[in-house]
N, C-alpha and C. Protein backbone atom coordinates (compact mmCIF):
# COMPACT_ATOMS: atom_id res chain seq x y z
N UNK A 1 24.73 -6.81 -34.19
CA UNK A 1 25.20 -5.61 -33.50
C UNK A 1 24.04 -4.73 -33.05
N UNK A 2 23.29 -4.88 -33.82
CA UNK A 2 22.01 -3.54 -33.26
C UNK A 2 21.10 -4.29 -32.49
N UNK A 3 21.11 -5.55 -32.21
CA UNK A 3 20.46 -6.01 -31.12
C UNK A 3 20.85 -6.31 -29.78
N UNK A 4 22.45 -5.67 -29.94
CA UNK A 4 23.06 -5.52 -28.58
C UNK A 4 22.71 -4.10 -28.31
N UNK A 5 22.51 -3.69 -28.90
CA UNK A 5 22.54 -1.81 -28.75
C UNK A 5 21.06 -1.53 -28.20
N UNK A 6 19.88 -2.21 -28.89
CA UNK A 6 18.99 -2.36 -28.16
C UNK A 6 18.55 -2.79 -26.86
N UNK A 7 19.34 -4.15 -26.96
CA UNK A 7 19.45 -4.88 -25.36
C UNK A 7 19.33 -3.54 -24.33
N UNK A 8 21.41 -2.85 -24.65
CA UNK A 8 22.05 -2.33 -23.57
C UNK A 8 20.79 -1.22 -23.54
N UNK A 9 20.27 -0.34 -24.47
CA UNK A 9 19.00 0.46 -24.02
C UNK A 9 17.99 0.39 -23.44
N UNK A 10 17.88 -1.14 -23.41
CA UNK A 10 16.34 -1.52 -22.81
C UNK A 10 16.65 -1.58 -21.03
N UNK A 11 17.75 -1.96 -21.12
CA UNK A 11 18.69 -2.80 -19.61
C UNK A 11 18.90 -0.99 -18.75
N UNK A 12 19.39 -0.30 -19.48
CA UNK A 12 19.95 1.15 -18.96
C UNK A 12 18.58 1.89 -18.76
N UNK A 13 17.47 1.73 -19.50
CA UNK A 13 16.18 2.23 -19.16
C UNK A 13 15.85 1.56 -17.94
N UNK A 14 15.49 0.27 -17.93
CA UNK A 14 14.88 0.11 -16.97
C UNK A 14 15.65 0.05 -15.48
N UNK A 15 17.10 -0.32 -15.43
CA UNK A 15 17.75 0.65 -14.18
C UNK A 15 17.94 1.74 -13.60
N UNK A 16 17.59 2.80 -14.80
CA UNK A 16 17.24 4.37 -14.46
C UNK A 16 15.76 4.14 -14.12
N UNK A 17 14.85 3.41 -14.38
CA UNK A 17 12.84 3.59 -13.69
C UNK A 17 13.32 3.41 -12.52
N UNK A 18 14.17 2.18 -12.43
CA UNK A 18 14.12 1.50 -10.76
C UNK A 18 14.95 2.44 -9.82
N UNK A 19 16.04 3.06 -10.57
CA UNK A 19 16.32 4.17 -9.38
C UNK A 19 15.24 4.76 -9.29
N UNK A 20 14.40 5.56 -9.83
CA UNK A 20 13.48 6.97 -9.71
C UNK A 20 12.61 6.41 -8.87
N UNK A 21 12.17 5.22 -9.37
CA UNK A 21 11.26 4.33 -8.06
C UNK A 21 11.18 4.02 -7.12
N UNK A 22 12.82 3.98 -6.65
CA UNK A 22 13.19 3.75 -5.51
C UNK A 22 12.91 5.05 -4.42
N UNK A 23 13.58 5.85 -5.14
CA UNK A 23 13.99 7.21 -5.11
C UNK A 23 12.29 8.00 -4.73
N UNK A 24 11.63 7.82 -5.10
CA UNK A 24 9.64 7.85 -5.05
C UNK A 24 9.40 6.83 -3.91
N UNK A 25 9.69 6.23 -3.83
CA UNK A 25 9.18 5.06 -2.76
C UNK A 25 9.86 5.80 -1.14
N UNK A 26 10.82 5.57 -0.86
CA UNK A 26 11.79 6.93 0.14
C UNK A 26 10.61 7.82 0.17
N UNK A 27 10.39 8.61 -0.73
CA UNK A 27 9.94 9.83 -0.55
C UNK A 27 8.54 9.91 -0.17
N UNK A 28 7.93 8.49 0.29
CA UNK A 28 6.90 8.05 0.69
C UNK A 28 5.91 8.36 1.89
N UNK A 29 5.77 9.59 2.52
CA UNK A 29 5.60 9.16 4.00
C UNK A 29 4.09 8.49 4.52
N UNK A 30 3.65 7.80 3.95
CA UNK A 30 2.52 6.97 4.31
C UNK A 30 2.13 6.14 3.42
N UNK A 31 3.18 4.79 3.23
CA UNK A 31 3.44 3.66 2.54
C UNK A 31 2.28 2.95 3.09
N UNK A 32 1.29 2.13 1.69
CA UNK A 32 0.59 1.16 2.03
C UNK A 32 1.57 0.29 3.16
N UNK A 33 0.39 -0.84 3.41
CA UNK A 33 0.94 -2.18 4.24
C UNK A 33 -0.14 -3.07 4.05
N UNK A 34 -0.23 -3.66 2.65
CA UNK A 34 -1.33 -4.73 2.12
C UNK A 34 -0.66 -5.70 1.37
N UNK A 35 0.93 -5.75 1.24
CA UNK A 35 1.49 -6.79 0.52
C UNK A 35 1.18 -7.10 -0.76
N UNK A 36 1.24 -8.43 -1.03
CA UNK A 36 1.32 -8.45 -2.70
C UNK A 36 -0.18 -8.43 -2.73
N UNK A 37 -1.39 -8.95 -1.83
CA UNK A 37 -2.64 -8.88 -1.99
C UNK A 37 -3.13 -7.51 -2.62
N UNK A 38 -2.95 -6.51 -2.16
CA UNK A 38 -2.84 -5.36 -2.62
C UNK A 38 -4.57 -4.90 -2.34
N UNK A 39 -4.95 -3.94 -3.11
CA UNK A 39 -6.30 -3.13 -2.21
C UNK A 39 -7.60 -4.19 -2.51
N UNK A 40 -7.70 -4.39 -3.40
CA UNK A 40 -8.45 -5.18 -4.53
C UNK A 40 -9.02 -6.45 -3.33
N UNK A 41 -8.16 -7.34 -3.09
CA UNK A 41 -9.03 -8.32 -2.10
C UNK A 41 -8.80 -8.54 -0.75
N UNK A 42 -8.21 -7.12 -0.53
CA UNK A 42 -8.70 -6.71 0.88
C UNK A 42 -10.37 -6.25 1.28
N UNK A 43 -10.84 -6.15 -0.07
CA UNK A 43 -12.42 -5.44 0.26
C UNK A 43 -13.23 -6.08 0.99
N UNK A 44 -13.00 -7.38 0.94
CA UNK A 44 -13.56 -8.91 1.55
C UNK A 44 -13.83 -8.45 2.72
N UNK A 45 -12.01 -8.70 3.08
CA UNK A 45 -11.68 -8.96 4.78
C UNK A 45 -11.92 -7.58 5.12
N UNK A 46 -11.91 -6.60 4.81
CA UNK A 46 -12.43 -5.05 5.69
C UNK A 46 -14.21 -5.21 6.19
N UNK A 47 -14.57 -5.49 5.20
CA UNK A 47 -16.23 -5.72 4.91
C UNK A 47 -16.46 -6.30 6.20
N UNK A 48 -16.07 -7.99 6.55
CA UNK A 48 -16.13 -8.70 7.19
C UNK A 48 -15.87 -8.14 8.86
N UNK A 49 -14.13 -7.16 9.14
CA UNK A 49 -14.53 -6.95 9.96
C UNK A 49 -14.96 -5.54 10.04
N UNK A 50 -15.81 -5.06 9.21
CA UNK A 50 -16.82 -4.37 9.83
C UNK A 50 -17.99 -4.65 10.56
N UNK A 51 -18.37 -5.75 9.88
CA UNK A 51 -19.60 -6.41 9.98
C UNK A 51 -19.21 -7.34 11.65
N UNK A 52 -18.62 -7.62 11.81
CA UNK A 52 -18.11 -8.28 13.36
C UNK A 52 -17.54 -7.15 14.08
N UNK A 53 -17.78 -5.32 13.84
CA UNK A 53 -17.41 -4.45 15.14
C UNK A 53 -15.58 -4.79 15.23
N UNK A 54 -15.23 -4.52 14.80
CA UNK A 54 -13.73 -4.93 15.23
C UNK A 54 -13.23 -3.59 14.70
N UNK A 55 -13.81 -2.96 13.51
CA UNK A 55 -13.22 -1.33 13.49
C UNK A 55 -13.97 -0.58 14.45
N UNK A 56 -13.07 0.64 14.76
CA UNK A 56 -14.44 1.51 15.24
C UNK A 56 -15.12 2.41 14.62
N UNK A 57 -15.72 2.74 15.31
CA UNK A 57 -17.61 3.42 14.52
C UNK A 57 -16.92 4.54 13.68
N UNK A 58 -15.97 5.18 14.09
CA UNK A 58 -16.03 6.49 13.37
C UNK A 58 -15.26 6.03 11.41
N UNK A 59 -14.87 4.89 11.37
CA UNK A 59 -14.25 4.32 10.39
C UNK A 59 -15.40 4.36 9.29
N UNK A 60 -16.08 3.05 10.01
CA UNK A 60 -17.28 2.59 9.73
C UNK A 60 -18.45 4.09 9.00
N UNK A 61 -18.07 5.17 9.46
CA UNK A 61 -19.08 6.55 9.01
C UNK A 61 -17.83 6.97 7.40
N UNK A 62 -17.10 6.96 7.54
CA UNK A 62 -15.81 7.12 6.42
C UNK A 62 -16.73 7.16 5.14
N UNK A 63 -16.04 7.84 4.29
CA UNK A 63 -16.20 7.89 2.50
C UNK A 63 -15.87 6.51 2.11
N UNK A 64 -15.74 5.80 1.46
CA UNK A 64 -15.78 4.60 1.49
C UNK A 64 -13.97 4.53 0.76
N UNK A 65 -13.66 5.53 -0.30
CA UNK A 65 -12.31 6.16 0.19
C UNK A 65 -11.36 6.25 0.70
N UNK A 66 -11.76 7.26 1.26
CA UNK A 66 -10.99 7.58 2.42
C UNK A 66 -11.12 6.34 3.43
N UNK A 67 -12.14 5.42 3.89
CA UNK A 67 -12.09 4.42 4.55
C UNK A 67 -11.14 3.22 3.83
N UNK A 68 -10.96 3.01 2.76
CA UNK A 68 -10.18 1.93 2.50
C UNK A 68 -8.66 2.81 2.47
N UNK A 69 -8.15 4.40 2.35
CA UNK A 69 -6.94 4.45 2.45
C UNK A 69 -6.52 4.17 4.12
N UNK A 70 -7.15 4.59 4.72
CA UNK A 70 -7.00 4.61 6.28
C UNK A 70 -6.55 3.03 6.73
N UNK A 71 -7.50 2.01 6.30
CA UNK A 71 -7.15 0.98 6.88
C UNK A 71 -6.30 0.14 6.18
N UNK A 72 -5.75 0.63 4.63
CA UNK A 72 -4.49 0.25 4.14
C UNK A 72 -3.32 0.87 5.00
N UNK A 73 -3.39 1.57 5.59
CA UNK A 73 -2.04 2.26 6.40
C UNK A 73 -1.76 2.00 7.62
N UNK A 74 -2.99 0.92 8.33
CA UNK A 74 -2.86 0.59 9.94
C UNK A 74 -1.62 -0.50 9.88
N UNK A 75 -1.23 -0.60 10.80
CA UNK A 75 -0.25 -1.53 10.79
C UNK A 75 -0.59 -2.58 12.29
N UNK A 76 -0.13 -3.93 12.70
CA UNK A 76 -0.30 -4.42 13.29
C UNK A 76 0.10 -4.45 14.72
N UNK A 77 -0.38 -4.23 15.88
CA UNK A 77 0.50 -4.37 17.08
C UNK A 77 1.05 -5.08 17.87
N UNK A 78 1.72 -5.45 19.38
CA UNK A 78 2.11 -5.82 19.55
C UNK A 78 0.94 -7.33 20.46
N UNK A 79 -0.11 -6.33 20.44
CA UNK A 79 -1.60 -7.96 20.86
C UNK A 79 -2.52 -8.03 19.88
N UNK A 80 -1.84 -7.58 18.92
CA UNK A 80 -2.41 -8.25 17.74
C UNK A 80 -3.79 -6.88 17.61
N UNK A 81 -3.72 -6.35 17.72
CA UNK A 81 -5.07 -5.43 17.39
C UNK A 81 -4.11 -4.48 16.16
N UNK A 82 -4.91 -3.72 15.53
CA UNK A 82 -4.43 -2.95 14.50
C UNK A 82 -4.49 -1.18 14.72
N UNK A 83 -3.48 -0.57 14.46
CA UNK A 83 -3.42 0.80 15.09
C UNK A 83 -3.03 1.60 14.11
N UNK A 84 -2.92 3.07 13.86
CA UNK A 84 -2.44 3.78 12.90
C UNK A 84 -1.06 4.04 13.07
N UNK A 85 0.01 4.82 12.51
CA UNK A 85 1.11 5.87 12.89
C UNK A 85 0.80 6.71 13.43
N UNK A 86 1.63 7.41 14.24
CA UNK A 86 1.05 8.66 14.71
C UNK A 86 1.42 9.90 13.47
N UNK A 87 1.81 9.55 12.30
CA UNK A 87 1.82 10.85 11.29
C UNK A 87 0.66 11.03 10.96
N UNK A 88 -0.23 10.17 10.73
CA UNK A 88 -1.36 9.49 9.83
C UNK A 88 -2.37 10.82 10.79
C-alpha cells in the first residue's frame, strides 16, 4: 500500500513540473533553436563559420556571450541563409 501512495506522489509531482514547464516555455519570447544538440556543440560549427565570413562583422566583434545567445536565436530562411526575428 505505501508504495502505491508513493508511486501516485511521484506521478502527480512530476505532471504538476510539466505543467509549470509548459506554462514557462509559452511564456518564452525568444526560444532557443539548437535542438537536441543544444549550445555545447554548436561552438564547433559557429567557430567554423566565422572563420569562412558567413556571419557578419558586427557578430564576429560580440562578447563571446552575447555572441553565442544571438546566433542560438537565428532561425533559417527561405535561401537558406540565417536571419534573426524581428523582436530580437
Amino acid at each position: 500500500m505505501r508504495k502505491r501512495g508513493k508511486h501516485f506522489a511521484r506521478r502527480s509531482l512530476s505532471q504538476n513540473f510539466s505543467k509549470i514547464n509548459r506554462a514557462h516555455t509559452k511564456e518564452n519570447k525568444n526560444p532557443q533553436h539548437l535542438g537536441s544538440w543544444g549550445y555545447h556543440r554548436k561552438y564547433d560549427v559557429w567557430d567554423k563559420e566565422q572563420e569562412e565570413g558567413v556571419m557578419p562583422d558586427i557578430i564576429g566583434m560580440m562578447h563571446k556571450h552575447s555572441r553565442h545567445w544571438i546566433l542560438a536565436r537565428r532561425v533559417k530562411g527561405a535561401n537558406k541563409t540565417y536571419m534573426l526575428e524581428e523582436h530580437i
